[in-house]
C-alpha atoms as a PDB file:
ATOM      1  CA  UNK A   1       0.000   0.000   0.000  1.00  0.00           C
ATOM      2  CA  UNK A   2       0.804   3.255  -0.844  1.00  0.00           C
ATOM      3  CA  UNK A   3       0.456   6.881   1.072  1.00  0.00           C
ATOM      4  CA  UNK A   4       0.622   9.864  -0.829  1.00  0.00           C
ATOM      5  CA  UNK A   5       0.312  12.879   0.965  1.00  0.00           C
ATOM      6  CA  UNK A   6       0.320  16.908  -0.747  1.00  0.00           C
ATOM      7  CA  UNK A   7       1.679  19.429   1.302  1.00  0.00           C
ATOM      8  CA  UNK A   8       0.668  22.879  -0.020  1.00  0.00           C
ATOM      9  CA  UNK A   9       1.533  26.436   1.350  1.00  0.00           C
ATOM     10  CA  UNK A  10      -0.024  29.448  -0.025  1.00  0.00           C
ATOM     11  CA  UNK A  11       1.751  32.476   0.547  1.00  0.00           C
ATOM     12  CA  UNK A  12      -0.386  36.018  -0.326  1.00  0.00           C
ATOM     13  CA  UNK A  13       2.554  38.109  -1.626  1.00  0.00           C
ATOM     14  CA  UNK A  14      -0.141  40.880  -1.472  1.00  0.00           C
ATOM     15  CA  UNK A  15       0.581  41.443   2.274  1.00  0.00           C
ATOM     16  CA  UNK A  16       4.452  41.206   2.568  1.00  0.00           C
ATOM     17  CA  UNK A  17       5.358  44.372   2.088  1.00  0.00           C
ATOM     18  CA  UNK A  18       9.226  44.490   0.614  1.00  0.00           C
ATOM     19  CA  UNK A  19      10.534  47.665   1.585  1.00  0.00           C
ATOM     20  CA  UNK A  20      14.399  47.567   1.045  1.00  0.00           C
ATOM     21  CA  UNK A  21      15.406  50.456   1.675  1.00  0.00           C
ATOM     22  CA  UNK A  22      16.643  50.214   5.019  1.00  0.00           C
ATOM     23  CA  UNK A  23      18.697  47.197   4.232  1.00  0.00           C
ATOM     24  CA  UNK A  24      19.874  48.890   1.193  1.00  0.00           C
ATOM     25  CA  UNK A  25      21.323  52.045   2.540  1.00  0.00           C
ATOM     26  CA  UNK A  26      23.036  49.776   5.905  1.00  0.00           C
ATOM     27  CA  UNK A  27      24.561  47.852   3.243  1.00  0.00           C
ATOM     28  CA  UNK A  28      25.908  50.995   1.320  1.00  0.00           C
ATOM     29  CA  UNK A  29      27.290  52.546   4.751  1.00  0.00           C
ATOM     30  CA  UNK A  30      29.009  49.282   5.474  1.00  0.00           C
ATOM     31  CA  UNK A  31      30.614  49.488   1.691  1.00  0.00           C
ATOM     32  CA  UNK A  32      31.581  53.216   2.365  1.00  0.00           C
ATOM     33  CA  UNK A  33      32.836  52.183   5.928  1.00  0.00           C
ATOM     34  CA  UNK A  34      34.905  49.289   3.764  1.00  0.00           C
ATOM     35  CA  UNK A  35      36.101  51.378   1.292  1.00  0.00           C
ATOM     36  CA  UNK A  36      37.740  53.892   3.617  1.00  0.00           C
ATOM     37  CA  UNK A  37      39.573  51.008   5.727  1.00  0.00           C
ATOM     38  CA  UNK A  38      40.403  49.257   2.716  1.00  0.00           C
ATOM     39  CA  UNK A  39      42.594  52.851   1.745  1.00  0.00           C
ATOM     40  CA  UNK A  40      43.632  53.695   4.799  1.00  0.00           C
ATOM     41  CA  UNK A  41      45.991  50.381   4.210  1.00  0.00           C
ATOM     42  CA  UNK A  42      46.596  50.544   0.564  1.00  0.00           C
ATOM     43  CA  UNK A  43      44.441  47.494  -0.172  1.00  0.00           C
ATOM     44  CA  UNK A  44      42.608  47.156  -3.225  1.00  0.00           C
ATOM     45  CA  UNK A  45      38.861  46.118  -4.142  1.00  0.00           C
ATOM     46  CA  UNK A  46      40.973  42.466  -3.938  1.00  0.00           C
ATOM     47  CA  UNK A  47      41.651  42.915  -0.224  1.00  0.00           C
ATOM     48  CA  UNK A  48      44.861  42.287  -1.817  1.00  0.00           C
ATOM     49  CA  UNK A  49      47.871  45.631  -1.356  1.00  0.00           C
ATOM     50  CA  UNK A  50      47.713  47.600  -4.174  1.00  0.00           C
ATOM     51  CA  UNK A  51      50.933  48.629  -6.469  1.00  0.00           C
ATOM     52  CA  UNK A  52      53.552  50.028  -4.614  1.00  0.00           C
ATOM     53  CA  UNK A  53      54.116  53.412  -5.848  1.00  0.00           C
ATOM     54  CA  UNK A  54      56.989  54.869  -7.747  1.00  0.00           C
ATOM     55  CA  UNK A  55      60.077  55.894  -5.097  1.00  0.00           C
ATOM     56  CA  UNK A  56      59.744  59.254  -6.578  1.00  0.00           C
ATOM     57  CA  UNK A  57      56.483  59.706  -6.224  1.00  0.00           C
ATOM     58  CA  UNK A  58      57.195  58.847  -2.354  1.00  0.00           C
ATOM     59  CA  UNK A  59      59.357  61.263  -2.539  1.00  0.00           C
ATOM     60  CA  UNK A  60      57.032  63.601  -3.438  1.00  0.00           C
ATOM     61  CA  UNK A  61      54.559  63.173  -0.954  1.00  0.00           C
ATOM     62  CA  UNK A  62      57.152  63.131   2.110  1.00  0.00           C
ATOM     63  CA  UNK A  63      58.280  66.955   0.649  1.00  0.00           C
ATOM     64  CA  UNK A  64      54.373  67.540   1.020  1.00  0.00           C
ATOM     65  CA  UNK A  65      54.750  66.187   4.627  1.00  0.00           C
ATOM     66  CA  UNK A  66      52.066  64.236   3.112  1.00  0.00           C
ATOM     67  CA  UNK A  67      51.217  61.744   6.564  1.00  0.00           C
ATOM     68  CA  UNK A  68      51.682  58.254   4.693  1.00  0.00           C
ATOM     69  CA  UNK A  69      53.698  58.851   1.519  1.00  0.00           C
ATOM     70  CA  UNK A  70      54.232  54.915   1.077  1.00  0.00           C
ATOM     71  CA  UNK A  71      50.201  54.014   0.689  1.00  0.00           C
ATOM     72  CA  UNK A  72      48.567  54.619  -2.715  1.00  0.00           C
ATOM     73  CA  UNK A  73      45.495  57.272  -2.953  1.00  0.00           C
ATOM     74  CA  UNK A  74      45.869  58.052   0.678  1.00  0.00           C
ATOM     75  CA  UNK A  75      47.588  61.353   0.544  1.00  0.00           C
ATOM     76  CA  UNK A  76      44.866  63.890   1.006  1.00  0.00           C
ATOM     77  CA  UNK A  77      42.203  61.675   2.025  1.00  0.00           C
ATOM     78  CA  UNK A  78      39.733  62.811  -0.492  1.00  0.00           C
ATOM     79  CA  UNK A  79      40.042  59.351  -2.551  1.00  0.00           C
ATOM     80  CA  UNK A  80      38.500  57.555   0.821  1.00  0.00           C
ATOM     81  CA  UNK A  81      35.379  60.127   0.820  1.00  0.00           C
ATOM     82  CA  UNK A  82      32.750  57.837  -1.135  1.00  0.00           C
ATOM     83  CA  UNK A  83      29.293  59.398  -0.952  1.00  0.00           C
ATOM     84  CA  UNK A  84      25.567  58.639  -1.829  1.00  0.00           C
ATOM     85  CA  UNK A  85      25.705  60.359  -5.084  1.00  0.00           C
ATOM     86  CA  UNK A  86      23.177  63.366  -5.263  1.00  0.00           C
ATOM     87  CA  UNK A  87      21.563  61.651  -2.475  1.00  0.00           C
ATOM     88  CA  UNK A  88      20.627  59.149  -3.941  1.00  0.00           C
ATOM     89  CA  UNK A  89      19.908  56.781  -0.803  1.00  0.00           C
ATOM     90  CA  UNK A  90      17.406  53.969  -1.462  1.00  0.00           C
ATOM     91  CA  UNK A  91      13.792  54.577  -1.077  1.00  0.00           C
ATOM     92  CA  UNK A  92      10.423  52.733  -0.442  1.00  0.00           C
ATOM     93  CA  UNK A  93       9.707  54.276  -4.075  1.00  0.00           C
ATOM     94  CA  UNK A  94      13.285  53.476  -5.543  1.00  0.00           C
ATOM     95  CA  UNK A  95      15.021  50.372  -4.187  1.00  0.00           C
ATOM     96  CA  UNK A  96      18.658  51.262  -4.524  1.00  0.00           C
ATOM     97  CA  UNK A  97      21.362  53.430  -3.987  1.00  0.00           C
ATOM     98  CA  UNK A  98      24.119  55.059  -5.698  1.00  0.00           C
ATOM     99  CA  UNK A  99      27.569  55.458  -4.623  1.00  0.00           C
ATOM    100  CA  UNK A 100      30.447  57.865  -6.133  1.00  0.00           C
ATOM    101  CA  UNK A 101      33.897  59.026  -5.582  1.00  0.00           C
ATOM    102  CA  UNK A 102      34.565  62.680  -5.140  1.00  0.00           C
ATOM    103  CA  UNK A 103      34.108  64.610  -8.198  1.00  0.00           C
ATOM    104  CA  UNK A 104      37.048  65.912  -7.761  1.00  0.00           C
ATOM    105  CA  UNK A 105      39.204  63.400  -7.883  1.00  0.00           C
ATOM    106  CA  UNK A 106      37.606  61.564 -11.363  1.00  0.00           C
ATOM    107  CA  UNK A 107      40.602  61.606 -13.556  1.00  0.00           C
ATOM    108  CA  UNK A 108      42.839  60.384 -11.344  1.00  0.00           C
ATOM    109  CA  UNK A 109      40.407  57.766  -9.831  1.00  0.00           C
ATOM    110  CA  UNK A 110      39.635  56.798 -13.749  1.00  0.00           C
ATOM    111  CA  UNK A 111      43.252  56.569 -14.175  1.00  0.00           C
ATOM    112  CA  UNK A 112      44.150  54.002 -11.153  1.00  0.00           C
ATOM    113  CA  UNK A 113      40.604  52.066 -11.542  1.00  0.00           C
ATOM    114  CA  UNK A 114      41.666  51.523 -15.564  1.00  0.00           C
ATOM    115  CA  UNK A 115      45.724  49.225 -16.346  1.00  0.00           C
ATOM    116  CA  UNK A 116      45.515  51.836 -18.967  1.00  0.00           C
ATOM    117  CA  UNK A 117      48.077  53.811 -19.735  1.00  0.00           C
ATOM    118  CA  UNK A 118      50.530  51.842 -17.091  1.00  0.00           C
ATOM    119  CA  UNK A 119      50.163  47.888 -15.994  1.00  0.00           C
ATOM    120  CA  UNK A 120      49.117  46.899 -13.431  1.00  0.00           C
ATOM    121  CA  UNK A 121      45.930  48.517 -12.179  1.00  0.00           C
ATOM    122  CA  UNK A 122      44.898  49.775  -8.974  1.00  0.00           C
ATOM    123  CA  UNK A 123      41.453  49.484  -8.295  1.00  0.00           C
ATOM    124  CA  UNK A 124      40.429  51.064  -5.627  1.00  0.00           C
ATOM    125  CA  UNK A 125      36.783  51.520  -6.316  1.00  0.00           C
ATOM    126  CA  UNK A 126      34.058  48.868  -5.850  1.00  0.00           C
ATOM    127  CA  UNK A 127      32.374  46.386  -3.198  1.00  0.00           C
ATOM    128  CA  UNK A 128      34.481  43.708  -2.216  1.00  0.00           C
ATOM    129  CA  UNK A 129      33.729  40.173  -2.477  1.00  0.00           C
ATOM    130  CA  UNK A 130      33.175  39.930   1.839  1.00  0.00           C
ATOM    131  CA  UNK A 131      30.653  42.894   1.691  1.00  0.00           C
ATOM    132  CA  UNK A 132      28.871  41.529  -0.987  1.00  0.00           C
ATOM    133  CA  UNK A 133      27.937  38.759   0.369  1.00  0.00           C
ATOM    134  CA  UNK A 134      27.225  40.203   3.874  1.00  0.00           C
ATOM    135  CA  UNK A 135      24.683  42.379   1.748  1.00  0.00           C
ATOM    136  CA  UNK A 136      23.515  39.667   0.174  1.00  0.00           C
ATOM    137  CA  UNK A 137      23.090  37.768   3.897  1.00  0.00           C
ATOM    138  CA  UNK A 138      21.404  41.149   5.441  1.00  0.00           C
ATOM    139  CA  UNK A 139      18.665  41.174   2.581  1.00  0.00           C
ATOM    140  CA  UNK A 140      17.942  37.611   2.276  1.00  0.00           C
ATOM    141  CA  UNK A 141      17.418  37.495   6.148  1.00  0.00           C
ATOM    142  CA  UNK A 142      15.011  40.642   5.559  1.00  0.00           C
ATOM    143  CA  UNK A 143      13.589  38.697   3.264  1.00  0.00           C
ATOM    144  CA  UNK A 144      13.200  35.144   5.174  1.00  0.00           C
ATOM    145  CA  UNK A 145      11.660  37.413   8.157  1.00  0.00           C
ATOM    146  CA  UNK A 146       8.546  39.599   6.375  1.00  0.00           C
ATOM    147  CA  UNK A 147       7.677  35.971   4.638  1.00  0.00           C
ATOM    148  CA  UNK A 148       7.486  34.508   8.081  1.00  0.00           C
ATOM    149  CA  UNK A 149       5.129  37.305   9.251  1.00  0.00           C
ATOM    150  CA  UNK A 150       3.066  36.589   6.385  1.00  0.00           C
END
């Protein structure tokens, strides 16, 4: 003898309310947050050091009385100041958010983020692969909870 037995589970998507936006814009503060540590020790998107720079361009930088001439875009700071770009912070309306460097700083950033016109690149500017997926964790968990309530 045989027992089948059908399980079913209706779930009214009509309640759960998926409002991002809080998720979203903790998740861009911890990549902002990342971003600035990251520089503050010459590491890359990688996690990995970035190029060493030129012993001239050292140099440099220590005749500025520049505070760390040896780490790479960390002279002035202003390479570690990543904002919400024209505040554009997620909202219940628009689910995401925009991040940019300094506007001052775009032809230089463009210059270390590209291996173009010397090898190899630096780049400096992104989300690395850890806060990724701790983004990914803090919205599926989100997620996972509003279903429960439902």
């Amino acid at each position: 003898m045989r027992l089948n037995i059908d399980i079913e589970k209706h779930f009214n998507l009509k309640k759960i309310k998926l409002d991002l936006k809080d998720v979203i814009n903790d998740f861009a503060g911890n990549i902002i947050k990342d971003h600035k540590q990251r520089l503050q020790h010459g590491q890359g998107v990688d996690m990995k050091l970035m190029q060493k720079l030129n012993p001239l361009t050292i140099k440099s930088k220590r005749q500025k009385k520049y505070k760390n001439p040896r780490i790479p875009l960390n002279a002035t700071g202003l390479m570690s100041k990543i904002k919400f770009k024209d505040s554009k912070k997620a909202t219940k309306s628009r689910q995401f958010a925009i991040l940019k460097p300094p506007d001052k700083r775009d032809e230089i950033g463009a210059y270390h983020q590209s291996d173009n016109p010397r090898p190899p690149k630096r780049e400096w500017f992104g989300i690395t692969v850890k806060q990724e997926k701790k983004g990914l964790k803090m919205m599926e968990q989100y997620i996972e909870d509003e279903l429960k309530r439902a």
